[in-house]
Protein backbone atom coordinates (compact mmCIF):
# COMPACT_ATOMS: atom_id res chain seq x y z
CA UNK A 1 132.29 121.80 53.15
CA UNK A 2 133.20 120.93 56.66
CA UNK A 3 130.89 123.93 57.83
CA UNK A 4 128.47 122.44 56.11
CA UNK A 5 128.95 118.82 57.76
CA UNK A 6 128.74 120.41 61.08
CA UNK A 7 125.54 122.17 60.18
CA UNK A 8 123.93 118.93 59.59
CA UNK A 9 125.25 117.41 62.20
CA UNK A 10 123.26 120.11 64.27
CA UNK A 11 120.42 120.34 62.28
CA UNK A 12 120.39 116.21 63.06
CA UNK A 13 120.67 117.00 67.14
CA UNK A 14 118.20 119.29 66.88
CA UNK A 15 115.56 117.13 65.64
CA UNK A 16 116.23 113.96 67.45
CA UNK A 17 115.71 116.52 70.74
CA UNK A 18 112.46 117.99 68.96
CA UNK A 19 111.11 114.47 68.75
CA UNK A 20 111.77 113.55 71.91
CA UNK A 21 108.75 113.84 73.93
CA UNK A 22 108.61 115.90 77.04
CA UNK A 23 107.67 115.05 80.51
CA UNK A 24 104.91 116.40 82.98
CA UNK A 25 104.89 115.07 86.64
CA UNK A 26 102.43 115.82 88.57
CA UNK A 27 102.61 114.63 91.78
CA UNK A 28 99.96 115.25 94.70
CA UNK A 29 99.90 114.97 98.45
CA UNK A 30 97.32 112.98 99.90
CA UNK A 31 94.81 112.98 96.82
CA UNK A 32 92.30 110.03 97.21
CA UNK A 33 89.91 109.81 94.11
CA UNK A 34 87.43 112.99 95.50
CA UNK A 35 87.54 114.39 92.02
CA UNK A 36 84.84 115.08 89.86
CA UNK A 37 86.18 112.62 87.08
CA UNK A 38 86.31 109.96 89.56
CA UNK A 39 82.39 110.44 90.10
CA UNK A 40 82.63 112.83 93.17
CA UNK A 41 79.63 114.76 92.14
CA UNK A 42 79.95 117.61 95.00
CA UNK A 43 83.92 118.13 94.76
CA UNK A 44 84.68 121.17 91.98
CA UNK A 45 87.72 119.69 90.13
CA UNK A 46 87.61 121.48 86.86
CA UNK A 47 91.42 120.86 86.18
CA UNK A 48 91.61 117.97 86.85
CA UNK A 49 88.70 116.62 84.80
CA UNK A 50 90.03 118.48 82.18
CA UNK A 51 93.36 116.46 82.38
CA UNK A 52 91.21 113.27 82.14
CA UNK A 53 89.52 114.21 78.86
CA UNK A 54 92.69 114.58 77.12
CA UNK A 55 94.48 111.09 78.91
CA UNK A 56 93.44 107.78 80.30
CA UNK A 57 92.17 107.53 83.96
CA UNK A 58 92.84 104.38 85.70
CA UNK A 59 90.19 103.78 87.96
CA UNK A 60 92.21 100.38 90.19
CA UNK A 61 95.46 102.20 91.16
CA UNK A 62 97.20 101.84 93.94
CA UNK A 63 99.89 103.07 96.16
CA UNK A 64 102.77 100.43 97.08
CA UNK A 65 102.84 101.69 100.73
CA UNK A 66 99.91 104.58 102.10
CA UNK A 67 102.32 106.84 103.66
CA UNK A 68 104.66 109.68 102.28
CA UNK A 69 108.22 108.51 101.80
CA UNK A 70 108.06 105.37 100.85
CA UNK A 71 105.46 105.92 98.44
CA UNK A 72 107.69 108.56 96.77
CA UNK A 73 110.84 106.21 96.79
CA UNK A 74 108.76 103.65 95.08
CA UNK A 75 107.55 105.96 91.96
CA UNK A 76 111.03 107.45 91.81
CA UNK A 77 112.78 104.31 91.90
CA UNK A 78 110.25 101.68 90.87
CA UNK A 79 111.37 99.47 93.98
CA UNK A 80 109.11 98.38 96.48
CA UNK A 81 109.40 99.36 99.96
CA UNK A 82 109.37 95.31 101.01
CA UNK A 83 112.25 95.54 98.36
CA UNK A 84 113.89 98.18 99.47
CA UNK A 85 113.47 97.56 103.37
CA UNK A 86 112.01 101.12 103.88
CA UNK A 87 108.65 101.86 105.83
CA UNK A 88 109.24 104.79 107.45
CA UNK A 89 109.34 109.12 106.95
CA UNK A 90 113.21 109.27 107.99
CA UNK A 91 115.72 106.57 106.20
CA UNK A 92 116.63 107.94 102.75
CA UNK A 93 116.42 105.27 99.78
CA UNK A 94 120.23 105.70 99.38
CA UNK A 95 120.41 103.73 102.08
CA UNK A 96 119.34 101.15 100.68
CA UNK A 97 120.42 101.55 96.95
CA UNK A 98 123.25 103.84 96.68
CA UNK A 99 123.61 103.60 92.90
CA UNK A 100 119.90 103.50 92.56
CA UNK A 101 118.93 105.28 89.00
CA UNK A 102 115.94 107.44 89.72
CA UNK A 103 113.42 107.98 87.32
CA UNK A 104 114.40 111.62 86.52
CA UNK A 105 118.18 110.63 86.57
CA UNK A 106 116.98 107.99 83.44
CA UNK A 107 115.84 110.56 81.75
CA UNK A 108 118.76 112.71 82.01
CA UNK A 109 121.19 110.14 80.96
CA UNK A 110 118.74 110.48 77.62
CA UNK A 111 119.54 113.81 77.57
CA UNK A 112 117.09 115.05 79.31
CA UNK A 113 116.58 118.78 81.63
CA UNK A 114 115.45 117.41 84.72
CA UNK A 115 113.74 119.94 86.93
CA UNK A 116 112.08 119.38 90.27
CA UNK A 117 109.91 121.98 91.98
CA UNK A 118 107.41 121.47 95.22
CA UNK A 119 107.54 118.03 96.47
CA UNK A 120 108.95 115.42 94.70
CA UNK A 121 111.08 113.09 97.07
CA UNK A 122 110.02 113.41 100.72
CA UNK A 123 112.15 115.98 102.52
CA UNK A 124 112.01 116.11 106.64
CA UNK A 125 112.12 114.02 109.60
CA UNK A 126 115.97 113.11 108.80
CA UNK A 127 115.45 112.50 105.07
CA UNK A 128 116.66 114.94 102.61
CA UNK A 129 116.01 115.58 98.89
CA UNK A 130 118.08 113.93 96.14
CA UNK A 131 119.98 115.99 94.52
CA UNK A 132 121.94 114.05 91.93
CA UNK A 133 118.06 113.35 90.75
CA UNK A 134 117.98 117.13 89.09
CA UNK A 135 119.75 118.92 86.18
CA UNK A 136 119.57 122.25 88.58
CA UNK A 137 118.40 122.67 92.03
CA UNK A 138 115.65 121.84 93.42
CA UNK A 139 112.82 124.23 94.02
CA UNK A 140 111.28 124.37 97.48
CA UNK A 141 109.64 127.16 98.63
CA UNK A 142 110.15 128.76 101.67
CA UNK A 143 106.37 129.53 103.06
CA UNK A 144 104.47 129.04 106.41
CA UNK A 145 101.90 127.13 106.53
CA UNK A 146 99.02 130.00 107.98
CA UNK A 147 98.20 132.79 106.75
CA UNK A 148 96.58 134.02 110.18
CA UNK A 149 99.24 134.12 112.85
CA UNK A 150 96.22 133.06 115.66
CA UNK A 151 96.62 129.40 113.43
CA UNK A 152 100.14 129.07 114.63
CA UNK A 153 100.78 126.98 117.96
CA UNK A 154 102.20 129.27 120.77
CA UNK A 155 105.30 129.64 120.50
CA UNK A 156 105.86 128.91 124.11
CA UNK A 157 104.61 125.74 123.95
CA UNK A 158 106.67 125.14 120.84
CA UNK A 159 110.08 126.18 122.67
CA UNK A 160 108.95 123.60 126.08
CA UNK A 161 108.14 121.20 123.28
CA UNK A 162 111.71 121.47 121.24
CA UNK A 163 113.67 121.23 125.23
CA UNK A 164 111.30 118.29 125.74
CA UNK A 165 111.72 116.16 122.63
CA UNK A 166 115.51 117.72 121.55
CA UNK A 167 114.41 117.18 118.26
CA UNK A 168 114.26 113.45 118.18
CA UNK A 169 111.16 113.17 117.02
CA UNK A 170 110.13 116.68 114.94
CA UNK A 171 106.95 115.59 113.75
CA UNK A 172 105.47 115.33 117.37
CA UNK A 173 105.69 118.93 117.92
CA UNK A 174 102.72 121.11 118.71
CA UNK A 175 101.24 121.82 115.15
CA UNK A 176 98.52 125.21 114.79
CA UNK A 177 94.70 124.65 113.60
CA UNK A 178 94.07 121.37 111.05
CA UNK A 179 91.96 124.23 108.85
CA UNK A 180 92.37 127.62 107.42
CA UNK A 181 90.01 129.79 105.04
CA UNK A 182 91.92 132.96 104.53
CA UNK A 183 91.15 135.86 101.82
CA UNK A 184 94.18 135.91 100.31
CA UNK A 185 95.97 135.19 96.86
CA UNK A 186 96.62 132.00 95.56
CA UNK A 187 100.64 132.32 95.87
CA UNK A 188 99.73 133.27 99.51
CA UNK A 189 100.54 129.33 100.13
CA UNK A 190 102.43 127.10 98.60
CA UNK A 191 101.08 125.40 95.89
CA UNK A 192 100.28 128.72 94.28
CA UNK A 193 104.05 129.89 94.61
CA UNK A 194 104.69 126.16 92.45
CA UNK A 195 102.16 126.57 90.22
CA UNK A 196 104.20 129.88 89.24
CA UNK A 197 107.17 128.92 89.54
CA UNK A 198 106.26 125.69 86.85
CA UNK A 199 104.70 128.47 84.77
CA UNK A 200 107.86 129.90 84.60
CA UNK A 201 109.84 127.11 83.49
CA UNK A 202 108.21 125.98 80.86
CA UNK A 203 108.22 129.66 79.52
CA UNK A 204 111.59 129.34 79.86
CA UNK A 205 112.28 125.60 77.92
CA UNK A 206 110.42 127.02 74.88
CA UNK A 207 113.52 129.22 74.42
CA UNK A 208 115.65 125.79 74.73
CA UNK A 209 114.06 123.24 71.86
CA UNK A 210 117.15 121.44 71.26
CA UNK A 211 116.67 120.17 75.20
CA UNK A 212 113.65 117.94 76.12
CA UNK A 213 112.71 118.46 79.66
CA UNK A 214 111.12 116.26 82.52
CA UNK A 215 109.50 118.85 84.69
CA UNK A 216 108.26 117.24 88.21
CA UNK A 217 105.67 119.51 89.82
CA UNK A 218 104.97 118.20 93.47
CA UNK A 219 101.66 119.80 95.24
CA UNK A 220 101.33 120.41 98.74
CA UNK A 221 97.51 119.86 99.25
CA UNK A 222 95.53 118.37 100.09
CA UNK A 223 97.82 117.26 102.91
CA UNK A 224 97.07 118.59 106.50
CA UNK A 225 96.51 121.48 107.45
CA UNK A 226 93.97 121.93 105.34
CA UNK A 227 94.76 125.32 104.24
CA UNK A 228 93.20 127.22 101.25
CA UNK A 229 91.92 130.77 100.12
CA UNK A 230 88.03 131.71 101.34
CA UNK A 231 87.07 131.36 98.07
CA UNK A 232 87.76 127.69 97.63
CA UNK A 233 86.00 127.18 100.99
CA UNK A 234 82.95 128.90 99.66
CA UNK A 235 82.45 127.03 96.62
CA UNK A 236 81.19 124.41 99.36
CA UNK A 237 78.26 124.33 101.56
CA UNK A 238 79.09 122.80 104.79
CA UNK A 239 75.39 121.38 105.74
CA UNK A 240 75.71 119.39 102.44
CA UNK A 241 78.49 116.96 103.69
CA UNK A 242 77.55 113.70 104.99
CA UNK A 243 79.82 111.46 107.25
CA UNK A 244 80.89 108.10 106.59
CA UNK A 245 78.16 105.68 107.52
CA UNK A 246 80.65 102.74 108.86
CA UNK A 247 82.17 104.40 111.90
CA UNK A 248 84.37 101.48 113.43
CA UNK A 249 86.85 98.89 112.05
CA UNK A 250 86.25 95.44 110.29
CA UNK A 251 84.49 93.12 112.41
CA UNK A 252 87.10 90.74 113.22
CA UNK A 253 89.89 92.73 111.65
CA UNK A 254 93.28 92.55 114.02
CA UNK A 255 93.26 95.47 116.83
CA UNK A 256 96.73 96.68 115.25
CA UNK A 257 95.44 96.62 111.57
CA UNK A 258 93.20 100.10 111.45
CA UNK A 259 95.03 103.65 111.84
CA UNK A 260 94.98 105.39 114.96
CA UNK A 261 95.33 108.90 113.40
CA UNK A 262 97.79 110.51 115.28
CA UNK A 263 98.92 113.09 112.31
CA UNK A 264 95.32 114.55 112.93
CA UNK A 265 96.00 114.38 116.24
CA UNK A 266 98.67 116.60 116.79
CA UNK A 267 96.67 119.61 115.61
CA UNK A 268 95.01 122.16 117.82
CA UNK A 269 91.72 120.90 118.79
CA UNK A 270 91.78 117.78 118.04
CA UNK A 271 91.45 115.09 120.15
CA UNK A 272 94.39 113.02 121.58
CA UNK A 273 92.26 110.09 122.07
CA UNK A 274 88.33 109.04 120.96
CA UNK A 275 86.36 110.01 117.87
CA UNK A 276 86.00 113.98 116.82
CA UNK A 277 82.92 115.50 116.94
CA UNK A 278 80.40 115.15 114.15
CA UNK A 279 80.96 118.81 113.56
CA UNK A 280 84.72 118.99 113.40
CA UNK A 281 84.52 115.77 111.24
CA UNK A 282 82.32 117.75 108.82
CA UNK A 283 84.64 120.41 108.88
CA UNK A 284 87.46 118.62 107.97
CA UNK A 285 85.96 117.20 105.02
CA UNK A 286 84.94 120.63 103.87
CA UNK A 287 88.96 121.59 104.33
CA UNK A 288 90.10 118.77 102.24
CA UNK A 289 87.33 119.57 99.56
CA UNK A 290 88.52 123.14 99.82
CA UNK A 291 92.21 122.43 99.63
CA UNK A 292 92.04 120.02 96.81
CA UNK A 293 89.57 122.19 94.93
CA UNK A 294 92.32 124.97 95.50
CA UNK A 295 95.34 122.36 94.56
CA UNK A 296 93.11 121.96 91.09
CA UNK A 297 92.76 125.38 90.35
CA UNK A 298 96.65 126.18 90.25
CA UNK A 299 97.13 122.44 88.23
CA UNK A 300 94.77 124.44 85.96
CA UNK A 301 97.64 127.11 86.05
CA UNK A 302 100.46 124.55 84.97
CA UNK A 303 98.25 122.77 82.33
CA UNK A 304 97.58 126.82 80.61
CA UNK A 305 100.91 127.62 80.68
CA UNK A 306 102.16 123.65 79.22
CA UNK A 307 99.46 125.18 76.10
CA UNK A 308 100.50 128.41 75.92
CA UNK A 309 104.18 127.50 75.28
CA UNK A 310 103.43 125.13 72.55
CA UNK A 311 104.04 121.97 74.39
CA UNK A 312 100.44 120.38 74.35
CA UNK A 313 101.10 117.99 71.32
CA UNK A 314 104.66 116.95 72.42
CA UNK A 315 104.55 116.30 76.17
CA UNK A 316 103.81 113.44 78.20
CA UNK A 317 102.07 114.12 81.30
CA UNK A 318 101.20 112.03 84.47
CA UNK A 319 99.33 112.93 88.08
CA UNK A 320 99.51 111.18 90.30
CA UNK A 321 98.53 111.41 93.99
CA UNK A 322 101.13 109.51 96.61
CA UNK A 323 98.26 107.47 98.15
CA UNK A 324 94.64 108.31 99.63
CA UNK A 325 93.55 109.32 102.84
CA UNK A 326 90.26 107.92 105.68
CA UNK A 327 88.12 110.52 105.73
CA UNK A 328 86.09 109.38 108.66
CA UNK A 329 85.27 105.78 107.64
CA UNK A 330 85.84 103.42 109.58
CA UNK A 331 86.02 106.30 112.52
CA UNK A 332 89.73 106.57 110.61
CA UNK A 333 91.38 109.62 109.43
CA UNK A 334 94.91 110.11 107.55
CA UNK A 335 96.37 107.72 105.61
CA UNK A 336 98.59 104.53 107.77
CA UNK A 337 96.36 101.55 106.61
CA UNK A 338 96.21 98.76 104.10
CA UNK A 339 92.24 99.48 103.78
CA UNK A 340 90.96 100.75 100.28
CA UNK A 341 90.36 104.08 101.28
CA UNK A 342 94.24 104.53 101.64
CA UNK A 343 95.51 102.34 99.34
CA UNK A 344 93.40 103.90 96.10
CA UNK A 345 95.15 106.52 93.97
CA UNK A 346 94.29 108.35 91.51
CA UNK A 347 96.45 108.25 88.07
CA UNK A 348 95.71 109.87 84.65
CA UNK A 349 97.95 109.73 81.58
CA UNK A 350 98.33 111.71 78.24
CA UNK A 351 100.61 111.29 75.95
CA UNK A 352 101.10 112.42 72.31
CA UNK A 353 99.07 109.94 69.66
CA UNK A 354 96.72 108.59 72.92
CA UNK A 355 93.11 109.04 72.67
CA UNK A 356 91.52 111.30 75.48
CA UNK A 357 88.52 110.93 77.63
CA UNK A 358 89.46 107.10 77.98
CA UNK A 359 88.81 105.20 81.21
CA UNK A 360 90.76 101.71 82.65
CA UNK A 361 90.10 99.15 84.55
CA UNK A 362 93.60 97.73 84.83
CA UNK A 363 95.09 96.93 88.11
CA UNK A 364 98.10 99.59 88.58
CA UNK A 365 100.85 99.73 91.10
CA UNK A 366 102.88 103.42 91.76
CA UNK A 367 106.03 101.15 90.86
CA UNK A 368 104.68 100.67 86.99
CA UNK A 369 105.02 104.72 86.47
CA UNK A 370 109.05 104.51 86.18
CA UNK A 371 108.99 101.68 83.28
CA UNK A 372 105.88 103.21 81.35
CA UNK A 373 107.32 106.35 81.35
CA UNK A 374 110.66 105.11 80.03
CA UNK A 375 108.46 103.02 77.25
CA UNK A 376 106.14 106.11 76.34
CA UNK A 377 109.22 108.38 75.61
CA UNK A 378 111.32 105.09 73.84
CA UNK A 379 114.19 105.18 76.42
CA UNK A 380 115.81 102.08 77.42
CA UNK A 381 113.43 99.80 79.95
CA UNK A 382 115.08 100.65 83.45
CA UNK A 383 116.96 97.92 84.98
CA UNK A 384 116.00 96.59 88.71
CA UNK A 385 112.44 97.99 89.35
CA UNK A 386 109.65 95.79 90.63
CA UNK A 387 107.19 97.78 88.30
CA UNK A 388 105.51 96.64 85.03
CA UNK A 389 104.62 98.80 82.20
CA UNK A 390 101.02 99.50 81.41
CA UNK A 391 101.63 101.44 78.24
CA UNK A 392 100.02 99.19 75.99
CA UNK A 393 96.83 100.12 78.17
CA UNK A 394 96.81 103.42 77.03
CA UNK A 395 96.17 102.30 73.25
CA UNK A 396 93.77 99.52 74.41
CA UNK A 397 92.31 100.71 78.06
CA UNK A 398 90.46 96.98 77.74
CA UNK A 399 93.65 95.66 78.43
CA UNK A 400 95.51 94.66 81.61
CA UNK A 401 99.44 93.84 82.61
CA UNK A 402 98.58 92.64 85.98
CA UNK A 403 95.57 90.26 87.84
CA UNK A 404 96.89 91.84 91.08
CA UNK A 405 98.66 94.62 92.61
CA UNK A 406 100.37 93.88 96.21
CA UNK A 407 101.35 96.76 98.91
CA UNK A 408 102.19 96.73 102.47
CA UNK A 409 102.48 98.76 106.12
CA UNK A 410 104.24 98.15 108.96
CA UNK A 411 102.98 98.07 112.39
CA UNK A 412 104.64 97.67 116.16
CA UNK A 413 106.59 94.57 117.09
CA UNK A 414 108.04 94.36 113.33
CA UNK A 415 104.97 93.23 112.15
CA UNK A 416 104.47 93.85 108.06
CA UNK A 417 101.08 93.51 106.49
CA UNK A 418 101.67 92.50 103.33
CA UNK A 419 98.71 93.19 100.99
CA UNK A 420 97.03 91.48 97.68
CA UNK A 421 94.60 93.40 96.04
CA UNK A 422 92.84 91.47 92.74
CA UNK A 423 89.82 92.88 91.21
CA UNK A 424 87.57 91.61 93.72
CA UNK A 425 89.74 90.74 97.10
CA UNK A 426 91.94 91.76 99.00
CA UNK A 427 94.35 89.66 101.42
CA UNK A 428 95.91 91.12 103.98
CA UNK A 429 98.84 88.52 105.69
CA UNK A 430 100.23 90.19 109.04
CA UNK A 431 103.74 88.61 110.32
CA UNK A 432 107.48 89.49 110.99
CA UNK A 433 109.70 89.41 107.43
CA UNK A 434 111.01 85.78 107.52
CA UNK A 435 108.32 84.50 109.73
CA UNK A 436 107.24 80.93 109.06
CA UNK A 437 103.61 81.41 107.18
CA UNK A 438 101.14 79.87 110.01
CA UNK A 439 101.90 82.53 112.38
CA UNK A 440 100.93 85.06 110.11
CA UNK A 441 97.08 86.89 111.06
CA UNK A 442 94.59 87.33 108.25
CA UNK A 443 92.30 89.85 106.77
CA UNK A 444 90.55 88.93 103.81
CA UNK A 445 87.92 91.45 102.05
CA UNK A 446 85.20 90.66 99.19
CA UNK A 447 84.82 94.00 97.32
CA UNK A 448 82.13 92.47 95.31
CA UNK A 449 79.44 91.68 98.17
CA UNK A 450 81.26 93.87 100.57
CA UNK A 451 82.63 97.42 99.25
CA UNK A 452 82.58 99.04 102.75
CA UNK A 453 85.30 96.71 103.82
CA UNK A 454 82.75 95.97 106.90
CA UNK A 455 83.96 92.37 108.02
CA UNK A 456 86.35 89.91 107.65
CA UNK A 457 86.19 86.90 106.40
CA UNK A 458 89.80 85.60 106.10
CA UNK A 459 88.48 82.26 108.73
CA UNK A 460 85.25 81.90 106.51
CA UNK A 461 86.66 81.26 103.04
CA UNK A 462 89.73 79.66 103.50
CA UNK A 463 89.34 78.31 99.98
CA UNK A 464 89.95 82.31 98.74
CA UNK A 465 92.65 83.25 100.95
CA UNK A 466 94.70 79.81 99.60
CA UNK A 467 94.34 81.25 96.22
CA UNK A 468 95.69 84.77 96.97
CA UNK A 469 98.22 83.56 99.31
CA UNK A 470 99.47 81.69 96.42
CA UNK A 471 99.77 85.04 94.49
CA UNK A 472 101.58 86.69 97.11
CA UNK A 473 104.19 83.59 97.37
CA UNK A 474 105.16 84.75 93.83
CA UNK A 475 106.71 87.91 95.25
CA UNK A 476 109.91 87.77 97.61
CA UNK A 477 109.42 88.38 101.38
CA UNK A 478 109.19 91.84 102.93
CA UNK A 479 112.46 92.94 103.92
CA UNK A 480 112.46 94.37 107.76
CA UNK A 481 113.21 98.13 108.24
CA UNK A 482 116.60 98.82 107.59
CA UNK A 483 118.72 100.41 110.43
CA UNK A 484 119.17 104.38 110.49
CA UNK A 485 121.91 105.50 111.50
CA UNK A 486 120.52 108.93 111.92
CA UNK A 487 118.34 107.77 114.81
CA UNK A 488 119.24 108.15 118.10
């Protein structure tokens, strides 16, 4: 009798775990909407379309912050950076919140296997990963960046580099080429090695049914260098791409406001001040087609093997890319703005019971992921995130949770831009956290009349910028940087 209890009681556990639904992350570096189901009609992007036809795309996402650690800290803790005080590569979100919950840490207190593999939370320039975020270790693999040693900087000028700087300030080291087309395998680099590693894993949780899982897959590409097998370059011509026609900032936009590029910068060739050359900038467009075309094609790996293993009906998934990236408008490059071209991301969702092939309009933040997540897989709503959940606009894409989004960037002299983006504007309000509100400096854009973000025309419609000033005076002021102890 008491065997039998016992029984039940496991049979019980067991199927309260089975019904749980499981979790794909998919998180990617410096993906802007150049993907097919985004109406790119020269990128190749099979996976990835694929992914749309069974979720929702949301075609007005946006990042909170367009650069690579603060965006992560906000989808992994659903805080702002203006609410956590943290703009930069180097201060760790602990920092700020100690006893922060992450979003993968939710999950586990559900009884969740939390794995994290590639890059999830941003590790370098004096941050580290969080590992009290993961049910095991984290996966990172070790790999160099080239395949072709020539691609490498000298390593004399790396050693006069490291005696220069003494490591205050890694990321200004000599870097090798921006590009690389190699003939080699895919696991040659580093998404590849992910993709099968992820493979792997979920091999390995159909053998564990009793234990939902959260699996966070974090690809490399297409973030600088852009580095990819020949045979993603070659699915491109290179006489086919065009350069941006706008190639200078705003009229009237603040001299601090657009991106200087200096991550390009640092790589060989490139210049260290001025424009590139209309051939290099053609190049580099055909690298970051290449590399995200070769990013897709081991997604496609991860998506098989989620299928293979019987998961397809009971597992959640989300991509997401960390923000988007100039490629050559506005003479920009990189990411470092508040300008559409680095604030769009893309973001598709599936989920057991949604239809596929669906397409939204809402206005999406990264810091909604955390709570819709939470909602889609009935956990309890996370406490203390600035985010929203747009579940409800996966059963009615028509619908919206938000008429604006807001994100910011920090530039010298401890000035934040603090950004409003609505369906058709966005304001832009420049000053120090705290500062009274007339010393602030404007940029206002009309996306309707103006999609090239080619002037603006924050002293011509003062009427418009009231409005959306009155939208952003329903969020709290920006928090400055927080110290780092770290620094020297």
């Amino acid at each position: 009798m008491l065997r039998s209890f016992f029984t039940f009681l496991a049979l019980v556990s067991t199927l309260s775990a089975a019904s749980k639904p499981n979790v794909l992350l998919i998180c990617v570096d410096d993906l802007k909407p150049v993907i097919g189901c985004y109406g790119d009609s020269m990128v190749k992007t099979p996976h990835l379309d694929r992914l749309a036809a069974r979720g929702v795309l949301f075609e007005r996402a946006y990042c909170n912050q367009a650069v690579c650690a603060p965006s992560r800290n906000t989808l992994l803790t659903g805080l702002r950076p203006q609410s956590l005080g943290i703009y930069d590569l180097g201060t760790n979100f602990r920092k700020a919140k100690p006893d922060a919950v992450t979003l993968p840490q939710h999950f586990i207190a559900q009884g969740y296997r939390a794995e994290g593999l590639g890059k999830i939370f941003h590790v370098g320039h004096g941050n580290v990963n969080d590992e009290a975020s993961w049910s095991v270790p984290h996966f990172s693999p070790r790999t160099i960046s080239y395949a072709l040693p020539e691609n490498n900087p000298p390593e004399s000028t790396r050693e006069q580099a490291l005696f220069e700087n003494k490591l205050k300030e890694p990321w200004k080291l000599p870097r090798g080429a921006p590009t690389e087309s190699a003939d080699v395998p895919d696991n040659r680099y580093g998404d590849g090695i992910i993709a099968d590693e992820a493979a792997k894993r979920l091999a390995a949780a159909k053998s564990k049914p009793d234990e939902p899982f959260f699996l966070a897959v974090g690809f490399l590409k297409p973030h600088l260098p852009f580095v990819a097998p020949k045979k993603y370059w070659d699915l491109y011509d290179p006489a086919a791409f065009k350069l941006a026609e706008l190639q200078k900032a705003p009229d009237g936009a603040p001299e601090f406001a657009p991106t200087t590029w200096g991550e390009l910068r640092q790589y060989k060739d490139m210049p260290e001040k001025g424009p590139v050359t209309p051939e290099q900038a053609r190049h580099l467009i055909h690298g970051y087609y290449a590399a995200t075309s070769y990013m897709d094609a081991q997604l496609g790996k991860v998506l098989d093997a989620l299928d293979a293993n019987g998961f397809a009906d009971n597992t959640i998934i989300v991509l997401w890319g960390d923000h988007g990236w100039h490629l050559g408008d506005h003479g920009m490059w990189c990411k470092h703005s508040n300008y559409e071209q680095a604030a769009r991301i893309p973001v598709i969702v599936a989920a057991p019971g949604i239809a596929g092939g669906k397409r939204s309009q809402a206005l999406i933040e990264t810091c909604d992921i955390y709570p819709t997540l939470a909602e889609l897989a009935k956990l309890p709503a996370p406490k203390q995130v600035d985010g929203r959940s747009f579940a409800q606009v996966l059963a009615k894409p028509a619908a919206s949770t938000r008429d604006h989004i807001i994100h910011v960037f920090p530039r010298q002299q401890g000035l934040i831009g603090r950004a409003v983006r609505t369906t058709r504007h966005r304001l832009v309000e420049w000053k120090k956290p705290g500062a009274p509100a007339n010393t602030a400096i404007l940029e206002l854009y009309d996306y309707q009349t103006d999609p090239a973000e080619t002037k603006n025309l924050a002293a011509e419609q003062p009427e418009v910028v009231a409005e959306l000033r009155k939208l952003l005076a329903t969020h709290p002021e920006a928090k400055p940087q927080i110290p780092n102890k770290a620094k020297k």
